[in-house]
N, C-alpha and C. Protein backbone atom coordinates (compact mmCIF):
# COMPACT_ATOMS: atom_id res chain seq x y z
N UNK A 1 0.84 -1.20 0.00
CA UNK A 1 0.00 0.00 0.00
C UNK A 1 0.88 1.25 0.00
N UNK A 2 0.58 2.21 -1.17
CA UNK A 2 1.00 3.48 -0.93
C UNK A 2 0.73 4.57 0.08
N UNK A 3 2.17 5.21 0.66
CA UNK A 3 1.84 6.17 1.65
C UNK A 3 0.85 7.31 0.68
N UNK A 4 0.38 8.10 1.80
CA UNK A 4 0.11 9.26 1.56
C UNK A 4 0.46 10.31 0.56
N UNK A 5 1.71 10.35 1.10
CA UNK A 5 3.03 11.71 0.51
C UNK A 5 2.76 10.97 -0.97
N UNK A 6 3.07 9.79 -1.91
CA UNK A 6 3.57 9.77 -2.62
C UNK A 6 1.77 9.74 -3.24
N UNK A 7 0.30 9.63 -2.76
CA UNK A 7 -0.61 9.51 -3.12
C UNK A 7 -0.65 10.94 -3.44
N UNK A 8 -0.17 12.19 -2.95
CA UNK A 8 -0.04 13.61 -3.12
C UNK A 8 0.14 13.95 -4.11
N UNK A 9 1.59 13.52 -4.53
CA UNK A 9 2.17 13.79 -5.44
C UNK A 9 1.70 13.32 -6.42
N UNK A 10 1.18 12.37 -6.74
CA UNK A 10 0.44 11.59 -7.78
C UNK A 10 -0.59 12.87 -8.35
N UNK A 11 -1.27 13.18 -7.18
CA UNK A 11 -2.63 14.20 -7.42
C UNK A 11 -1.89 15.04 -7.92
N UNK A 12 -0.71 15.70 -7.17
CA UNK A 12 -0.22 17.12 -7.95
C UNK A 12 0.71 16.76 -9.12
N UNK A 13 0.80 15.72 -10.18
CA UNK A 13 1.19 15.33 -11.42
C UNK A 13 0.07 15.48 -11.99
N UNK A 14 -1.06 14.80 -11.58
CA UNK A 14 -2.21 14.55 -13.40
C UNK A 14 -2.49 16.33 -12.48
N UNK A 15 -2.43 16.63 -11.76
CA UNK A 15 -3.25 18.41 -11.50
C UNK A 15 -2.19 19.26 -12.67
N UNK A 16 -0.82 18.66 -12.60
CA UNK A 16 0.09 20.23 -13.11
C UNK A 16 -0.09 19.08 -15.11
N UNK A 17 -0.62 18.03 -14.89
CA UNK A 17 -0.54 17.74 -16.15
C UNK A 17 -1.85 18.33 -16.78
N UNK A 18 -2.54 18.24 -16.19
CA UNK A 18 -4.26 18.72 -17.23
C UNK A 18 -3.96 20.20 -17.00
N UNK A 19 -4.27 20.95 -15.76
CA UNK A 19 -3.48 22.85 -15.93
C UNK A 19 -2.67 23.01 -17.18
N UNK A 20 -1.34 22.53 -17.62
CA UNK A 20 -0.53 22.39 -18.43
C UNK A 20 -1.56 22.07 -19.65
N UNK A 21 -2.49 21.26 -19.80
CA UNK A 21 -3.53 20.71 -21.16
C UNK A 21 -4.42 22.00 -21.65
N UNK A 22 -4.91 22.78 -20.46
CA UNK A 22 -5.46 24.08 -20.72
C UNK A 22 -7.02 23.76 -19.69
N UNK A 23 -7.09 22.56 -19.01
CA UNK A 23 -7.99 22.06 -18.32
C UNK A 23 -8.51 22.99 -16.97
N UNK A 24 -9.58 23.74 -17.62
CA UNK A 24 -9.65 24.60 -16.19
C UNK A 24 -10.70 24.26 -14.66
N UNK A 25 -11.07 22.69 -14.93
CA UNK A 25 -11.68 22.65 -13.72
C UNK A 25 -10.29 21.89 -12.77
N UNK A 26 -9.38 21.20 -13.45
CA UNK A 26 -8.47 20.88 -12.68
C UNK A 26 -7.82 22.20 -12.47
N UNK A 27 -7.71 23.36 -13.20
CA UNK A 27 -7.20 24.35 -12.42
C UNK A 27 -7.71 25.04 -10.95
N UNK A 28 -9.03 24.60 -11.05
CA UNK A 28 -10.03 24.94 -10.28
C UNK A 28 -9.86 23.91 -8.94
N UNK A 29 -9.45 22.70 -9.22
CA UNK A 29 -9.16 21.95 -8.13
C UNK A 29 -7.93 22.40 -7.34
N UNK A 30 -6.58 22.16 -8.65
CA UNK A 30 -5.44 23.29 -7.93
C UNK A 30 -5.55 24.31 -6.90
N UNK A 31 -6.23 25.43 -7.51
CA UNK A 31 -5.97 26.58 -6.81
C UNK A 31 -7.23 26.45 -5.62
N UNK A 32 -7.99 25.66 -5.19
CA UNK A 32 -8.78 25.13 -4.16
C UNK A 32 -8.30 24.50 -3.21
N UNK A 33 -7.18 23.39 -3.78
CA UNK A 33 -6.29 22.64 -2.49
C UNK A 33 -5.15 23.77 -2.17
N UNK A 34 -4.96 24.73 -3.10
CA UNK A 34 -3.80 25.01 -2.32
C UNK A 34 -4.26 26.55 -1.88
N UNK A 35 -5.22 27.14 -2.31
CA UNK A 35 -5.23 28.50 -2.26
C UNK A 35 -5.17 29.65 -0.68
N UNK A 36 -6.08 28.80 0.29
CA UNK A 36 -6.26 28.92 1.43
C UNK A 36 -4.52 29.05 2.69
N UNK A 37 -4.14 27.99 1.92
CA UNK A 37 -2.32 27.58 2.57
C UNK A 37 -1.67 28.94 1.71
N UNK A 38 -1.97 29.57 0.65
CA UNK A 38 -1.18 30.28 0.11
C UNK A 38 -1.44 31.41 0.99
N UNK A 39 -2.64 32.13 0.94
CA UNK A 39 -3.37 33.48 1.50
C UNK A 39 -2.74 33.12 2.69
N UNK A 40 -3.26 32.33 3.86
CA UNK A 40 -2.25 32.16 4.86
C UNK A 40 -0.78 33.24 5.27
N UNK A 41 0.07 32.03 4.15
CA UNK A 41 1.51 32.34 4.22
C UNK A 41 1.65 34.14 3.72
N UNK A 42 0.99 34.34 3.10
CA UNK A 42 1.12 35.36 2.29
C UNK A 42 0.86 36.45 3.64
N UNK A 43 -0.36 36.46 3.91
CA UNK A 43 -0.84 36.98 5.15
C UNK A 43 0.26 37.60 6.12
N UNK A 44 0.51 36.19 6.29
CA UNK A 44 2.23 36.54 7.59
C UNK A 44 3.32 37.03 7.05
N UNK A 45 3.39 37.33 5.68
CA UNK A 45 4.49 37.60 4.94
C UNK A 45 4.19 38.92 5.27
N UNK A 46 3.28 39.82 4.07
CA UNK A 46 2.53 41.11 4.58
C UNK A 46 1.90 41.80 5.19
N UNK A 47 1.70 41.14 6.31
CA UNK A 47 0.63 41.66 7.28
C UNK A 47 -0.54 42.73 6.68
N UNK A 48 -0.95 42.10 5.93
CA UNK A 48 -2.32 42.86 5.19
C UNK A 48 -2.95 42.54 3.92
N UNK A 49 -4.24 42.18 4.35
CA UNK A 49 -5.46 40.90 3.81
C UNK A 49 -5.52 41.33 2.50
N UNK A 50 -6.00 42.72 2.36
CA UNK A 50 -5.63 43.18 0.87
C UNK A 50 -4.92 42.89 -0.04
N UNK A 51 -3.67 43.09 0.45
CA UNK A 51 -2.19 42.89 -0.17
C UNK A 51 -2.56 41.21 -0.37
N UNK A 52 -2.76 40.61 0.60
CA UNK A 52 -2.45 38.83 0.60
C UNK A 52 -3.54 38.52 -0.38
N UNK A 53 -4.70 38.95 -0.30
CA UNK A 53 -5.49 38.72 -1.31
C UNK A 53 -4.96 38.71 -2.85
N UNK A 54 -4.58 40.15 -2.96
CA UNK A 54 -4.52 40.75 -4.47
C UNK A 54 -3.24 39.79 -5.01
N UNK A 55 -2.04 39.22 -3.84
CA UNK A 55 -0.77 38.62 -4.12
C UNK A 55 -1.28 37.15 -4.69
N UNK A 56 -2.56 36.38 -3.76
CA UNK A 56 -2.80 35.44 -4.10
C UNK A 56 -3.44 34.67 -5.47
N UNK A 57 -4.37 35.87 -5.59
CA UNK A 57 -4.80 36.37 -7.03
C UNK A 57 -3.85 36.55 -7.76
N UNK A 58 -3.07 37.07 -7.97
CA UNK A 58 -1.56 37.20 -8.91
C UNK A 58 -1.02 35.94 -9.50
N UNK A 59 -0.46 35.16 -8.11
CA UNK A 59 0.36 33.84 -8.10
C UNK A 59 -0.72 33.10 -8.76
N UNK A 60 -1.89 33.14 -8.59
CA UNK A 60 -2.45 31.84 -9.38
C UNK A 60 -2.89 31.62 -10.89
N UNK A 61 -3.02 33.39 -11.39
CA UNK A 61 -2.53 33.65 -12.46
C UNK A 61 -1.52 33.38 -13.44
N UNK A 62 -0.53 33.79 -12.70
CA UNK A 62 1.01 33.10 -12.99
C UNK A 62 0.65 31.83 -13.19
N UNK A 63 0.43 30.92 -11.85
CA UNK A 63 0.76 29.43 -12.11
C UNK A 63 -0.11 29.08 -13.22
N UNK A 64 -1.16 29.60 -13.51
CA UNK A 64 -1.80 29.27 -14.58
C UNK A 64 -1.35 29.43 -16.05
N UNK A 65 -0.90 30.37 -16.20
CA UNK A 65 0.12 31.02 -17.42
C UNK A 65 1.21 30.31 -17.36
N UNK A 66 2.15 30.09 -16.13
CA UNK A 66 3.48 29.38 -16.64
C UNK A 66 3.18 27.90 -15.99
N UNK A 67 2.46 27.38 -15.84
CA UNK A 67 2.36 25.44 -15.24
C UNK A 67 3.74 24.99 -15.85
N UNK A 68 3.73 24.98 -17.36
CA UNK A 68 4.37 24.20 -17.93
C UNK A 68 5.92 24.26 -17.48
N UNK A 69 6.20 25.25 -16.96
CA UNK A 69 7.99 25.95 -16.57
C UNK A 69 8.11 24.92 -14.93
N UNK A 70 6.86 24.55 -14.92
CA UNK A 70 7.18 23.70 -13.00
C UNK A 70 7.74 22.11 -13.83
N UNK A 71 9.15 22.28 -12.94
CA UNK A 71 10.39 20.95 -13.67
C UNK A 71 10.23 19.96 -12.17
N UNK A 72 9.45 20.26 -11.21
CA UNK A 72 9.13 18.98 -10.27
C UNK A 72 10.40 19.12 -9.13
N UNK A 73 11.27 20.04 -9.35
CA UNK A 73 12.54 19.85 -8.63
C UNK A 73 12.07 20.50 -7.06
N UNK A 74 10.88 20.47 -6.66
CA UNK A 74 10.25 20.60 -5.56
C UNK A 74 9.12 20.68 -5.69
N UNK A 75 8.39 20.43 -4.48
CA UNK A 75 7.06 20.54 -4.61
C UNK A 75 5.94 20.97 -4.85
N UNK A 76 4.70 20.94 -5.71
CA UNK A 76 3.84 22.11 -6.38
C UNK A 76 3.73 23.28 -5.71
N UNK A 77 3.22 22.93 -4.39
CA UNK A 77 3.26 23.90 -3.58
C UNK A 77 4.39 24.83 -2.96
N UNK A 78 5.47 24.61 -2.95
CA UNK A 78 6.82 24.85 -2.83
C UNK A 78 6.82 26.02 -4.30
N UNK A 79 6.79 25.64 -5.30
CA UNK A 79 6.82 26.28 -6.55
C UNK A 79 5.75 27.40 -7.03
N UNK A 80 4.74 27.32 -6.21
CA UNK A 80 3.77 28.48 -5.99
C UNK A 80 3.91 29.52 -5.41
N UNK A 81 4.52 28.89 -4.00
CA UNK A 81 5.05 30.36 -2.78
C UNK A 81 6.38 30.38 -3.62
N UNK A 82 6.86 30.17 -4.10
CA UNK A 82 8.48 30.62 -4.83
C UNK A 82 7.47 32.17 -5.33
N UNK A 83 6.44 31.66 -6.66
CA UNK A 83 6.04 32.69 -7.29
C UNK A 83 5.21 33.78 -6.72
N UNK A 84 4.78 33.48 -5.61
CA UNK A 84 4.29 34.43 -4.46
C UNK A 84 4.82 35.50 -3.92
N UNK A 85 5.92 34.87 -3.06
CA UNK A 85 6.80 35.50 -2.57
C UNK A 85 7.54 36.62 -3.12
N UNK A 86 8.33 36.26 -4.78
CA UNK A 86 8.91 36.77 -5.35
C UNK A 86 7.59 37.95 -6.16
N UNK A 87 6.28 37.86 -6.16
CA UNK A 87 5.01 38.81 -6.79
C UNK A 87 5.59 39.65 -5.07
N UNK A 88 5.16 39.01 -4.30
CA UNK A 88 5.37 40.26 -2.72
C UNK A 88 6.61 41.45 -2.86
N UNK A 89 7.90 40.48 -3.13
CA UNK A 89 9.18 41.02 -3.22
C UNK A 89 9.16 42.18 -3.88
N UNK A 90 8.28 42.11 -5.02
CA UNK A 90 8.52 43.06 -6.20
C UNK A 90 7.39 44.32 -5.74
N UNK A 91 6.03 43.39 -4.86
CA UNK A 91 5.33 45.12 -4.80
C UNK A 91 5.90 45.58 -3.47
N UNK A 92 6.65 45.00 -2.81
CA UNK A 92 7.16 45.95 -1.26
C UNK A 92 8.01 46.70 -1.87
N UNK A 93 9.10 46.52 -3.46
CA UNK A 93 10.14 47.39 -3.71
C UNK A 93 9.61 48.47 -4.95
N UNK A 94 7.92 47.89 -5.13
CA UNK A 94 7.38 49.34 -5.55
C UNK A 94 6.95 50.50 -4.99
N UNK A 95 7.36 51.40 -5.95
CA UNK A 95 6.55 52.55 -4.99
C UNK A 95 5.21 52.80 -4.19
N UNK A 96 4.19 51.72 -5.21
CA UNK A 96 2.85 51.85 -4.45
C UNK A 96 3.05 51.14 -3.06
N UNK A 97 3.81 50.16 -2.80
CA UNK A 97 3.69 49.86 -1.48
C UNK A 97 4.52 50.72 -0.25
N UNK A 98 5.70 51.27 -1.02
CA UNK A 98 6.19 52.20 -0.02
C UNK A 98 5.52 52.99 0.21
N UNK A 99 4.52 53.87 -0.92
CA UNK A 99 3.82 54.84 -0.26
C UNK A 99 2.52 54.51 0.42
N UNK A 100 2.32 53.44 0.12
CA UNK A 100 0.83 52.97 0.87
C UNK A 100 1.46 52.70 2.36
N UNK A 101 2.46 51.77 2.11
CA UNK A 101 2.81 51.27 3.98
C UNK A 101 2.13 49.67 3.44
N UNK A 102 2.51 48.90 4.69
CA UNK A 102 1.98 47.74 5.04
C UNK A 102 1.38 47.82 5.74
N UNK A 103 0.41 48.01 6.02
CA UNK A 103 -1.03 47.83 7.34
C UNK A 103 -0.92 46.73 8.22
N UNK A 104 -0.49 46.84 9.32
CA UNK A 104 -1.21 45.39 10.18
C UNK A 104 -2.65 44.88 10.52
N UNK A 105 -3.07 44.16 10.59
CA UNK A 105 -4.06 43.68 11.37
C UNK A 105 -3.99 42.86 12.63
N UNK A 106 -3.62 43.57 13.92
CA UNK A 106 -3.69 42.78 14.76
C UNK A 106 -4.51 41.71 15.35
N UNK A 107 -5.31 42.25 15.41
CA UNK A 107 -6.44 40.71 15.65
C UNK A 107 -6.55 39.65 14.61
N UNK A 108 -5.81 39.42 13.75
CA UNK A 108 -5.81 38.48 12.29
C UNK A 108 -4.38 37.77 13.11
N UNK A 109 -3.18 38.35 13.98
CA UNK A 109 -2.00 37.47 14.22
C UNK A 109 -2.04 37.29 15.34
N UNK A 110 -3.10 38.01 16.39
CA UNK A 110 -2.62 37.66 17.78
C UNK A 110 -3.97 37.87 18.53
N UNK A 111 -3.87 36.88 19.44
CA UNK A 111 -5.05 36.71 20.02
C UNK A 111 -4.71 37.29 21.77
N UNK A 112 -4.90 38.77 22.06
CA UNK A 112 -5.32 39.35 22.77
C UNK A 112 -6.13 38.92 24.32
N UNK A 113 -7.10 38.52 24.24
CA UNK A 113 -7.87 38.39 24.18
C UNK A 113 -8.06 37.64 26.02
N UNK A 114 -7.16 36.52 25.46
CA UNK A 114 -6.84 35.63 26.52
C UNK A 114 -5.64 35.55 27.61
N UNK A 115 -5.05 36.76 27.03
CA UNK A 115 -3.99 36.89 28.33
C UNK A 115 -3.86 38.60 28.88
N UNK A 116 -5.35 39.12 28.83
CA UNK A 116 -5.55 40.55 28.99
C UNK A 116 -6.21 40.75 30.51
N UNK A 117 -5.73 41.28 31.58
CA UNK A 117 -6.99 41.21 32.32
C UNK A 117 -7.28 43.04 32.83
N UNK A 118 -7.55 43.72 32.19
CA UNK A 118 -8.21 45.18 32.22
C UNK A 118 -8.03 45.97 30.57
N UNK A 119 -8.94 46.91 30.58
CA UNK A 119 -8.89 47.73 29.98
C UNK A 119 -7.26 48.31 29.27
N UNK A 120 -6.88 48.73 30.03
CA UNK A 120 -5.81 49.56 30.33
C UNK A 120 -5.08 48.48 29.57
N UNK A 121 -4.37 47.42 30.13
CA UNK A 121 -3.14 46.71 29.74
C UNK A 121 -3.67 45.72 28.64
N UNK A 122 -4.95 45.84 28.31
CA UNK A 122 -5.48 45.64 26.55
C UNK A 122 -4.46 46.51 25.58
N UNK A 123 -4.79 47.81 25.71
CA UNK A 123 -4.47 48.89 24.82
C UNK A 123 -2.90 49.18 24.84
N UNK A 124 -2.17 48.66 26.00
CA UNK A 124 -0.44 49.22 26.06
C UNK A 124 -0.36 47.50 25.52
N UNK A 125 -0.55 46.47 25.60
CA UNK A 125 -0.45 45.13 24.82
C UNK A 125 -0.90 45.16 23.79
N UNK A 126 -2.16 45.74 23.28
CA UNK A 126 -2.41 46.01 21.38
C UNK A 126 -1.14 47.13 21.22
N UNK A 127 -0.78 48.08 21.65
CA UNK A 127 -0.17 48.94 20.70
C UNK A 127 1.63 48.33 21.10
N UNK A 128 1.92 47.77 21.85
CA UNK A 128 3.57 46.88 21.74
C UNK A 128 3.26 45.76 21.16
N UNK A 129 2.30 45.06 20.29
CA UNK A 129 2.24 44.20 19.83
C UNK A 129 2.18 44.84 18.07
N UNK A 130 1.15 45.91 18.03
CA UNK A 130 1.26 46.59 16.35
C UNK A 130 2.73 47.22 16.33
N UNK A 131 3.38 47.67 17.29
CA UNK A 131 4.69 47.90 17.44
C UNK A 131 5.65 47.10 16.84
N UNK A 132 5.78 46.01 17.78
CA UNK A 132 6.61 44.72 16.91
C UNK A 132 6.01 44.48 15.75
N UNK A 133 4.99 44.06 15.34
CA UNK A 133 4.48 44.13 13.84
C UNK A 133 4.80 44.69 12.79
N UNK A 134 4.78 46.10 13.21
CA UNK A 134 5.60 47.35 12.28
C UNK A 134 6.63 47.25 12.04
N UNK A 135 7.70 46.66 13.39
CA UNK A 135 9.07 46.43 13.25
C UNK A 135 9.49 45.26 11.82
N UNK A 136 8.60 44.51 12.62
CA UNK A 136 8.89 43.23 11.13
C UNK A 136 8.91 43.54 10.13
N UNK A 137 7.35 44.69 9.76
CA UNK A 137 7.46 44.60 8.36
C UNK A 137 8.59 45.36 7.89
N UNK A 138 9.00 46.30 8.67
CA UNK A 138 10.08 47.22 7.69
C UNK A 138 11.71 46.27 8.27
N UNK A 139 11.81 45.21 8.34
CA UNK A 139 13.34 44.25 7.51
C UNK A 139 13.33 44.24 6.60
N UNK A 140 14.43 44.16 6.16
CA UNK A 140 14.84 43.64 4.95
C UNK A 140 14.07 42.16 4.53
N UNK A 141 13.80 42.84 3.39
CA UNK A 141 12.75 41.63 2.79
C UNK A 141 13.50 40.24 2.73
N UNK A 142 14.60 39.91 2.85
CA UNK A 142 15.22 38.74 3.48
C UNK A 142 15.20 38.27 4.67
N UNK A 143 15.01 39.03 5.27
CA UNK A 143 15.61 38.89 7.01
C UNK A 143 13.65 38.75 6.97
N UNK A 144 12.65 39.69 6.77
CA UNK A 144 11.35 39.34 7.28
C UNK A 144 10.60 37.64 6.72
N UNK A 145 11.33 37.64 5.28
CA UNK A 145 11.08 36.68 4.64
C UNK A 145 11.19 35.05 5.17
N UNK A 146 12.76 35.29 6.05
CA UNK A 146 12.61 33.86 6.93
C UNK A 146 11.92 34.07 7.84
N UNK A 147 11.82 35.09 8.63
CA UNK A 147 11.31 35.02 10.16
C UNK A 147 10.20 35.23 9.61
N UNK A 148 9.10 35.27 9.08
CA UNK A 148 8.14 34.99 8.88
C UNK A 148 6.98 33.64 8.26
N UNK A 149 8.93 32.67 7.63
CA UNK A 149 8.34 31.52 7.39
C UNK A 149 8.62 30.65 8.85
N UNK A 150 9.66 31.22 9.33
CA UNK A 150 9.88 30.48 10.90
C UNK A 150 8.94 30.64 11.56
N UNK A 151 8.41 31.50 11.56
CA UNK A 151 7.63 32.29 12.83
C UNK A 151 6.31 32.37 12.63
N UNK A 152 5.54 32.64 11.68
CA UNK A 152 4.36 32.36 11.27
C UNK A 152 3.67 31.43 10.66
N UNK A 153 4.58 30.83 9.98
CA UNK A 153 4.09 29.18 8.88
C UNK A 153 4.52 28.27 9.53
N UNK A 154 5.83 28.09 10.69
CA UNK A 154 6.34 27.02 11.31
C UNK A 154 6.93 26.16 10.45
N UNK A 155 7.15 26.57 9.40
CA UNK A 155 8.51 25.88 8.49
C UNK A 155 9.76 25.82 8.98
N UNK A 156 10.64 24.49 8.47
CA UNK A 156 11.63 23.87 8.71
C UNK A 156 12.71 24.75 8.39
N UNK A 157 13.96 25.02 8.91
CA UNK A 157 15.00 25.44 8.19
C UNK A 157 15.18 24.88 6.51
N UNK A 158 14.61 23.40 6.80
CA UNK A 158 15.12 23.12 5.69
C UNK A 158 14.20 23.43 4.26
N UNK A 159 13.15 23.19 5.47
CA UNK A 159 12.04 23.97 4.09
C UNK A 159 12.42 25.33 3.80
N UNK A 160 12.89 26.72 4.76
CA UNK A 160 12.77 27.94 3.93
C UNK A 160 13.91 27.59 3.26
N UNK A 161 14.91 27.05 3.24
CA UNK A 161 15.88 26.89 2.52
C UNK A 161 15.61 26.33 1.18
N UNK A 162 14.71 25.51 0.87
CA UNK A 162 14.23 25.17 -0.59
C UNK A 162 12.85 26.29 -1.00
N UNK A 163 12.17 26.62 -0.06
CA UNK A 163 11.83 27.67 -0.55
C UNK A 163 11.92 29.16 -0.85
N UNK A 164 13.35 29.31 -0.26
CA UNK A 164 13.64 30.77 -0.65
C UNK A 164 14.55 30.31 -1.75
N UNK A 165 15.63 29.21 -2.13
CA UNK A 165 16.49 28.95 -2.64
C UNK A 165 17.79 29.20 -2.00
N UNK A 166 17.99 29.46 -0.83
CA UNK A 166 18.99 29.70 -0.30
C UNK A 166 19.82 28.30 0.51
N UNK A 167 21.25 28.91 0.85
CA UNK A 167 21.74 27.62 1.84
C UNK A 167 21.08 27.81 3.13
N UNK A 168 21.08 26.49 3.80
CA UNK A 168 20.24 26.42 4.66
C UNK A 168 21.37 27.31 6.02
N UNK A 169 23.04 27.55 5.91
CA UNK A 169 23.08 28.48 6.76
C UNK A 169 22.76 29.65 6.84
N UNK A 170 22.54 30.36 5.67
CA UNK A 170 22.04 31.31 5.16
C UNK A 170 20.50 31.34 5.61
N UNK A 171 20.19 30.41 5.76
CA UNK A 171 18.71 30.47 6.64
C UNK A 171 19.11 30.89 7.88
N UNK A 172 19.49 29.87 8.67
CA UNK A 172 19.77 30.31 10.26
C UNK A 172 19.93 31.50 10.29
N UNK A 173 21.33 31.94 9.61
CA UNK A 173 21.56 33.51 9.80
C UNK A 173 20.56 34.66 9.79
N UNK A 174 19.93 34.48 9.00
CA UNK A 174 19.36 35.56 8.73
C UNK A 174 18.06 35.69 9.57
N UNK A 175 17.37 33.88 10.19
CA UNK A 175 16.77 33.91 11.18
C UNK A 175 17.24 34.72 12.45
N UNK A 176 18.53 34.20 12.66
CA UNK A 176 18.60 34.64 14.07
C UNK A 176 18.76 36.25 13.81
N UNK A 177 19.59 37.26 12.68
CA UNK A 177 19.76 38.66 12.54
C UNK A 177 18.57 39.17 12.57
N UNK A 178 17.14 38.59 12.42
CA UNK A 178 16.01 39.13 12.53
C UNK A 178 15.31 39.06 13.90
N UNK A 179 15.68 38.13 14.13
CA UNK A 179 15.31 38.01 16.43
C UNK A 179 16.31 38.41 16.90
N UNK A 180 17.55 38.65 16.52
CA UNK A 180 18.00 40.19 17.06
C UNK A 180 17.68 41.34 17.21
N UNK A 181 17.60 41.54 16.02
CA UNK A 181 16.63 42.74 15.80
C UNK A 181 15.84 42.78 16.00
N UNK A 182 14.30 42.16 16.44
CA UNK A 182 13.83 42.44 16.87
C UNK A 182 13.88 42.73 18.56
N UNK A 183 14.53 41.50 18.92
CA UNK A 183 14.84 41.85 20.56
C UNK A 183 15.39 43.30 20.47
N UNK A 184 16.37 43.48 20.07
CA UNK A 184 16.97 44.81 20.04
C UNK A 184 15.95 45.75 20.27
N UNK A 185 15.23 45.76 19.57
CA UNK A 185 14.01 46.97 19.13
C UNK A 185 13.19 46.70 19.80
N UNK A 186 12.66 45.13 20.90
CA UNK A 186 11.76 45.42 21.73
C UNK A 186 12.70 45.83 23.53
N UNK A 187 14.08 45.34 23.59
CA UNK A 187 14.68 46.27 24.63
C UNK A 187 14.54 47.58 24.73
N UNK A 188 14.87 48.31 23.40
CA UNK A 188 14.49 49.86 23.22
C UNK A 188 13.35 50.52 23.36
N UNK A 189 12.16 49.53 22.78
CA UNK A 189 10.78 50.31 23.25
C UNK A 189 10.44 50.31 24.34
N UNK A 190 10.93 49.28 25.19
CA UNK A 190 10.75 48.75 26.58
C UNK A 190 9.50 47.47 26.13
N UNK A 191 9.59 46.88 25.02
CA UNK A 191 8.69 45.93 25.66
C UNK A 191 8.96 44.67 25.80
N UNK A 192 8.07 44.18 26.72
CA UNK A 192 8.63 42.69 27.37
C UNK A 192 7.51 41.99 27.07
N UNK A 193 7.70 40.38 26.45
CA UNK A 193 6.73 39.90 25.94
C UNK A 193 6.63 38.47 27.31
């Protein structure tokens, strides 16, 4: 009996083979199994639903237009957030996003809620929490890029490492230069988590 994993992969062959045919209800299956996991990631990437929306919409475009360029040398899904990521990369280093900003949504990453007990230390815990938020988004789109697959998706070193394309020390590093920095920047504001 076949595992799972390789019953997956099976699905995501005849999926990237009929997409590739011009077959659009299997495209329709595609972007259904994976679309939800994309918006997600995307989400924690940009901290803002808009943005994750309009990015997700993009990438599936793409994958639809280029299927045929996916050579299998990782996984469908792996090869989607490649084209995601790199659609994000390009509108954070446009002007419309510098001048728009990245918006947080706090209540979309952190649940408040349950470790609040007054008024008062609600509002100094929402605003050192949109604080650090803000901090993230403005890294270097490398440095936010892992700590956001570490930190929000709970991916492997070894996974951001096949999914950014990088060496996997080059992962660590740039993990830990970003929880520096942020510690750094929450010693300075004074906040303590």
């Amino acid at each position: 009996m076949r595992n799972k994993m390789e019953q997956f992969k099976d699905m995501d062959a005849q999926l990237i083979d009929e997409v590739g045919k011009g077959n659009q209800a299997a495209f329709d299956i595609l972007f259904s199994k994976y679309n939800n996991k994309l918006y997600a990631s995307l989400l924690a990437f940009t901290k803002s639903q808009d943005l994750a929306e309009d990015l997700t919409q993009k990438t599936f475009i793409r994958v639809w237009k280029k299927i045929e360029t996916f050579r299998g040398d990782s996984s469908l899904f792996t090869w989607i957030y490649r084209i995601a990521i790199n659609l994000a990369k390009n509108e954070f280093s446009s002007k419309q996003a510098k001048n728009q900003g990245i918006t947080d949504n706090i209540d979309d990453t952190y649940d408040l809620e349950s470790s609040v007990s007054s008024p008062e230390s609600h509002a100094i815990e929402t605003e050192s929490m949109q604080a650090v938020m803000d901090f993230i988004a403005s890294l270097p789109t490398d440095l936010r890029e892992a700590i956001s697959l570490r930190e929000f998706d709970g991916k492997s070193y070894e996974e951001i490492a096949q999914i950014t394309g990088s060496p996997i020390g080059t992962v660590r590093s740039r993990i830990f230069r970003a929880r520096e920095e942020i510690l750094n920047f929450m010693k300075e504001e004074e906040i303590y988590g």
